[in-house]
Protein backbone atom coordinates (compact mmCIF):
# COMPACT_ATOMS: atom_id res chain seq x y z
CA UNK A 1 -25.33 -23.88 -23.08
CA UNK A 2 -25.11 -25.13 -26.43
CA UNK A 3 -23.73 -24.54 -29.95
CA UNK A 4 -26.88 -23.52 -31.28
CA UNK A 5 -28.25 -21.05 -28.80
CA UNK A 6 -26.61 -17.65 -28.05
CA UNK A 7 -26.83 -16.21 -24.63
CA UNK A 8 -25.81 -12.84 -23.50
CA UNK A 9 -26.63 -11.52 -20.62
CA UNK A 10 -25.57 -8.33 -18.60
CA UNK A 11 -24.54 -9.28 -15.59
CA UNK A 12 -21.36 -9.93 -12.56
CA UNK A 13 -19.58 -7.87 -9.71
CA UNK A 14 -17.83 -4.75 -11.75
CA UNK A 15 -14.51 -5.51 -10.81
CA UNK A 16 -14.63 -9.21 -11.78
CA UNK A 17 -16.99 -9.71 -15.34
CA UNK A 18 -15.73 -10.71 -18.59
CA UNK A 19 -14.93 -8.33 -21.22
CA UNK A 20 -17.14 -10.21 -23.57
CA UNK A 21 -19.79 -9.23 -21.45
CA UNK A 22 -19.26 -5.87 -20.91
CA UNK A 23 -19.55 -6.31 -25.06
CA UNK A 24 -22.38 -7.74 -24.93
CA UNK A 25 -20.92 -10.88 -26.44
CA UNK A 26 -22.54 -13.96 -26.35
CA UNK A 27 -21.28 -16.11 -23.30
CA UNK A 28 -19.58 -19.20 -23.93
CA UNK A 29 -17.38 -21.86 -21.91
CA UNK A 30 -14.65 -19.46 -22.55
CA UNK A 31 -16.23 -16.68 -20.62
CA UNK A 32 -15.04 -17.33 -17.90
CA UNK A 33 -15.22 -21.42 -17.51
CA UNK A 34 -17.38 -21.83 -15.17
CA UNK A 35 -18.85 -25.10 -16.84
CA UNK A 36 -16.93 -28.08 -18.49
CA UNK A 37 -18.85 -29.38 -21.65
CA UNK A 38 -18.00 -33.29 -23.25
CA UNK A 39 -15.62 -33.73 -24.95
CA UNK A 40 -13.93 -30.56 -23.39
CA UNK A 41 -12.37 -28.12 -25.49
CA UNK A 42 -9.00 -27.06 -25.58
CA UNK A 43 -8.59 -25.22 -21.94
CA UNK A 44 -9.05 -21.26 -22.47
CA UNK A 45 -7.40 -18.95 -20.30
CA UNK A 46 -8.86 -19.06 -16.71
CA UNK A 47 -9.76 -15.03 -16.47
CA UNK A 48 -10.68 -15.09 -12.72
CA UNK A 49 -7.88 -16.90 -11.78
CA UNK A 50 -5.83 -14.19 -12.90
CA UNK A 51 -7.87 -11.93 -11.36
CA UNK A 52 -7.73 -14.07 -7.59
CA UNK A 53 -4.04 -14.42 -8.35
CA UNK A 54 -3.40 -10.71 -8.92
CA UNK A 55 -5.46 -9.74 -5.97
CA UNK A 56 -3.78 -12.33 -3.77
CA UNK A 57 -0.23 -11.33 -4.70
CA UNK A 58 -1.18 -7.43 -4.75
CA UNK A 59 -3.53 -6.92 -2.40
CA UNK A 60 -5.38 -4.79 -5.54
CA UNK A 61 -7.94 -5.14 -7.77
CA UNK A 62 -6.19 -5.10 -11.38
CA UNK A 63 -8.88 -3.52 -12.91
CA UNK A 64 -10.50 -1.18 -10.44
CA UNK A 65 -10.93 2.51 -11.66
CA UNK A 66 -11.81 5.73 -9.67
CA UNK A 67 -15.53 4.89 -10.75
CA UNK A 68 -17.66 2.66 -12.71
CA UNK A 69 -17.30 3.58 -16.04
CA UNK A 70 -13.55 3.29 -15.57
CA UNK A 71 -13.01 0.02 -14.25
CA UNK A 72 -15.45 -1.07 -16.80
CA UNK A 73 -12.94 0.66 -19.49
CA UNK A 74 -9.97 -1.00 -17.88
CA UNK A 75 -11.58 -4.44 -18.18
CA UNK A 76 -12.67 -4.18 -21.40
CA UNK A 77 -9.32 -2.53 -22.63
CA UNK A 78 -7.73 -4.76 -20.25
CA UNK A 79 -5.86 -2.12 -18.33
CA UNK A 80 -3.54 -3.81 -15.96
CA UNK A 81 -0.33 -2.16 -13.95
CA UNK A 82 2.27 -4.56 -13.73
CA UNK A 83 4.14 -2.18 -12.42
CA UNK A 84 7.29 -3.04 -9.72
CA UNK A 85 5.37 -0.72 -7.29
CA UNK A 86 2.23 -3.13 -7.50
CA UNK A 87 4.19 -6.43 -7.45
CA UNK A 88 7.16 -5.40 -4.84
CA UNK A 89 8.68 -8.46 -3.49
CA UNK A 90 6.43 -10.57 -6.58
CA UNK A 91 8.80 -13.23 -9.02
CA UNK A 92 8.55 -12.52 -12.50
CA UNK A 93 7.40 -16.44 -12.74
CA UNK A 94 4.31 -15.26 -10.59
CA UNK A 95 3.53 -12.24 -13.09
CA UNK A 96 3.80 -14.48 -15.99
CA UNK A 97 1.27 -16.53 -14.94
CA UNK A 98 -0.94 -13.70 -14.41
CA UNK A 99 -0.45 -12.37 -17.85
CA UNK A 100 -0.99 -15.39 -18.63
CA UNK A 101 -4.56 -15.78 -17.22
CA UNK A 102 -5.60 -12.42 -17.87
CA UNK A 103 -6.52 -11.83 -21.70
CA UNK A 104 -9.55 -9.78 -23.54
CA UNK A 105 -10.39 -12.88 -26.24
CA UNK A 106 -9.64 -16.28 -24.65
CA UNK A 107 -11.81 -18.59 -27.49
């Protein structure tokens, strides 16, 4: 990837893709940073991290839906329950770092 070339692709496990590509966005670092270009930029949020880190902590998928269409909404909406039912027996340090990780715009 470079500056001068936009690429957008449809693609990724529902569940786990980027909102900007549900969007239709054009992918960047940012995306989901899977690649480190030099000089790096300033570090976005790490999206699947959050993810990994909410389904670790959970045992859920924070953006799963009763079909398709609806996790898709959730992701792109960024529909997450933080609920105390969903992190019983969680620290509020270890939600914060979720929240944290799990934003719709991190360029």
């Amino acid at each position: 990837m470079d500056n001068v070339t936009e690429v957008r692709e449809i693609l990724g496990t529902p569940e786990y893709v980027a909102p900007e590509i549900l969007n239709y966005e054009p992918i960047s670092i940012a995306t989901d940073m899977c690649l480190t270009p030099f000089p790096p930029p300033p570090p976005p949020p790490l999206r699947s991290i959050g993810v990994l880190t909410y389904v670790m902590l959970t045992g859920e998928s924070p953006f799963l839906g009763d079909n398709k269409q609806e996790t898709f909404l959730n992701i792109s909406q960024i529909n997450v329950d933080y609920s105390q039912d969903a992190f019983e027996g969680v620290s509020s340090l270890a939600i914060d770092f979720i929240k944290t990780l799990l934003l719709k715009n991190p360029r």
